[in-house]
Protein backbone atom coordinates (compact mmCIF):
# COMPACT_ATOMS: atom_id res chain seq x y z
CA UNK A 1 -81.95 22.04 94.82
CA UNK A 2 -81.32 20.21 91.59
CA UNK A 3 -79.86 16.77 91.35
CA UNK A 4 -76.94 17.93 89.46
CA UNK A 5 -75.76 16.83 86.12
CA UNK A 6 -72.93 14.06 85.13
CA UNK A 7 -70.02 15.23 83.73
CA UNK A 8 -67.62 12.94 83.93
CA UNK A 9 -66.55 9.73 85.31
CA UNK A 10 -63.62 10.17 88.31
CA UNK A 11 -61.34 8.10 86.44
CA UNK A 12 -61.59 10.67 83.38
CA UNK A 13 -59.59 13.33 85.73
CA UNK A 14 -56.09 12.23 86.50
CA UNK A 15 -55.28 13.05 89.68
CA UNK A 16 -53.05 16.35 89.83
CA UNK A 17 -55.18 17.72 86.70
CA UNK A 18 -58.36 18.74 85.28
CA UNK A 19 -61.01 18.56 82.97
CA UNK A 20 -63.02 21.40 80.91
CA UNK A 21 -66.83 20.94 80.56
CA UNK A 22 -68.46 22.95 78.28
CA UNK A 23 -71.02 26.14 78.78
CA UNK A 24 -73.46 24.61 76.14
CA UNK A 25 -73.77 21.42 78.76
CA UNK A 26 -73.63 23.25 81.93
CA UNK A 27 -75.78 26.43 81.20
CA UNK A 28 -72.95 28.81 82.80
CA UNK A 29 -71.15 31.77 81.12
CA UNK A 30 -67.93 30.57 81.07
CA UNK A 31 -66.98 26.42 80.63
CA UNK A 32 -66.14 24.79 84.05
CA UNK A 33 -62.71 23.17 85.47
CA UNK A 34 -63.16 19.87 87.19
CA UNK A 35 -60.30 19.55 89.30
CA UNK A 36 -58.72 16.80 90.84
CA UNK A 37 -56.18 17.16 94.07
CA UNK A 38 -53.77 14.70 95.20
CA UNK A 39 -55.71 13.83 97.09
CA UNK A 40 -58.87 12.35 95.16
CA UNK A 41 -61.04 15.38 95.34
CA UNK A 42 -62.58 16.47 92.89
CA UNK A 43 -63.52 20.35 93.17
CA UNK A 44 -65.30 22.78 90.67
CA UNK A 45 -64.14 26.73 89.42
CA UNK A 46 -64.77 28.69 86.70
CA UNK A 47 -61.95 27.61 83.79
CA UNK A 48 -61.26 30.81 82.98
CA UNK A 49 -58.09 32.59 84.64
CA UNK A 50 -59.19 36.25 86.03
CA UNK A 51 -56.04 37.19 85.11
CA UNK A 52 -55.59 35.68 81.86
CA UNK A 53 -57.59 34.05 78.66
CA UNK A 54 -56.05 30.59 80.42
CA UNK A 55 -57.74 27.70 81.22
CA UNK A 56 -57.39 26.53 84.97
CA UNK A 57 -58.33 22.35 83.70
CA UNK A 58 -55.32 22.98 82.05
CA UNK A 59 -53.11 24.02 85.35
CA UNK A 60 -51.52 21.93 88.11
CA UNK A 61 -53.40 20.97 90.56
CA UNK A 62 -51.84 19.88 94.18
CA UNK A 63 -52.37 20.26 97.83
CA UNK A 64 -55.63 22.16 98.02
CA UNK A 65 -54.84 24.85 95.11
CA UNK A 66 -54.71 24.75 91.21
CA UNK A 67 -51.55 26.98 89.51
CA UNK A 68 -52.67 28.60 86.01
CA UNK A 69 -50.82 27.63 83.47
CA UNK A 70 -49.64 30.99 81.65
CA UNK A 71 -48.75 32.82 84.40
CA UNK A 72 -48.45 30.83 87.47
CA UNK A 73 -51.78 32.85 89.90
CA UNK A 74 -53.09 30.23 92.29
CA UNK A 75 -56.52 29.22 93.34
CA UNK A 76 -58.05 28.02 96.28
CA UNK A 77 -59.97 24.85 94.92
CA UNK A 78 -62.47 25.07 97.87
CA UNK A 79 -63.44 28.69 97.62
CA UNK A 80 -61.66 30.22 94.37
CA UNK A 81 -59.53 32.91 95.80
CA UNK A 82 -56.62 33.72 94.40
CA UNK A 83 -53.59 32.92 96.51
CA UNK A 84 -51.18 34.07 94.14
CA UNK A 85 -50.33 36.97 91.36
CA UNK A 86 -50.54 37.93 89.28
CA UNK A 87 -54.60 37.72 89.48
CA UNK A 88 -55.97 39.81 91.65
CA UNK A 89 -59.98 38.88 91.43
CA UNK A 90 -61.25 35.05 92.83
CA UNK A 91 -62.82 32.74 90.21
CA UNK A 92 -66.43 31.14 91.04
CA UNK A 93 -66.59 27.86 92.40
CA UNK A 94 -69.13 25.12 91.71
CA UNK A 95 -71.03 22.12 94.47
CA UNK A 96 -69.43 19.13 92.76
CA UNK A 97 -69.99 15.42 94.38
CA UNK A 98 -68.99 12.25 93.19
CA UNK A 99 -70.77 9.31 93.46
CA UNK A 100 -70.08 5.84 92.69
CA UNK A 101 -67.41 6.67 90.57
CA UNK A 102 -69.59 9.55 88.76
CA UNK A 103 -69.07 13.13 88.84
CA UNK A 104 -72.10 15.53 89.52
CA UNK A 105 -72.08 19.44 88.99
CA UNK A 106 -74.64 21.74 90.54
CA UNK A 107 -73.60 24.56 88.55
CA UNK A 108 -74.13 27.85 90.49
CA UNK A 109 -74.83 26.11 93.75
CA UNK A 110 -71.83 26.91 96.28
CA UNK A 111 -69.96 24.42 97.72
């Protein structure tokens, strides 16, 4: 198990939105979508929409789930299934923890 990488401070991630890291700093094939619920979680998916060439960090995130913005397919932030069309595959998601303020990705480790 690796100790994760810091991406981002918790304060970077407004709550109800998200933040795009970069393949080139997490080693993945596609960037990643920190996500922040309502609730001050922070959660981890693939950014790409399976439906779409749309980034979830840019959707709206709220009560467990984070809407795409280009054609409104939902996500379960926990587990990355889709909960709503139009996508019809699940999106990966990503360990993230946050500690002290910091946020840590284990990229490829599951939640």
């Amino acid at each position: 198990m690796s100790n994760g990488i810091r991406v981002a401070a918790l304060d970077d991630i407004p709550q109800g939105e998200g933040l795009a890291v970069d393949r080139a700093i997490t080693g993945t094939t596609d960037d990643i979508a920190l996500l922040r619920d309502t609730d001050d979680a922070v959660y981890a998916l693939d950014d790409t929409c399976t439906h779409e060439d749309a980034s979830l960090a840019d959707g709206w995130v709220e009560d467990g789930f984070v809407e795409c913005p280009l054609h409104a397919s939902r996500f379960c932030l926990k587990s990355g299934e889709v909960q709503g069309l139009p996508a019809t595959r699940n999106t990966c998601p990503h360990r993230v923890e946050v500690r002290d303020g910091e946020v840590w990705l284990f990229p490829g480790e599951t939640p």
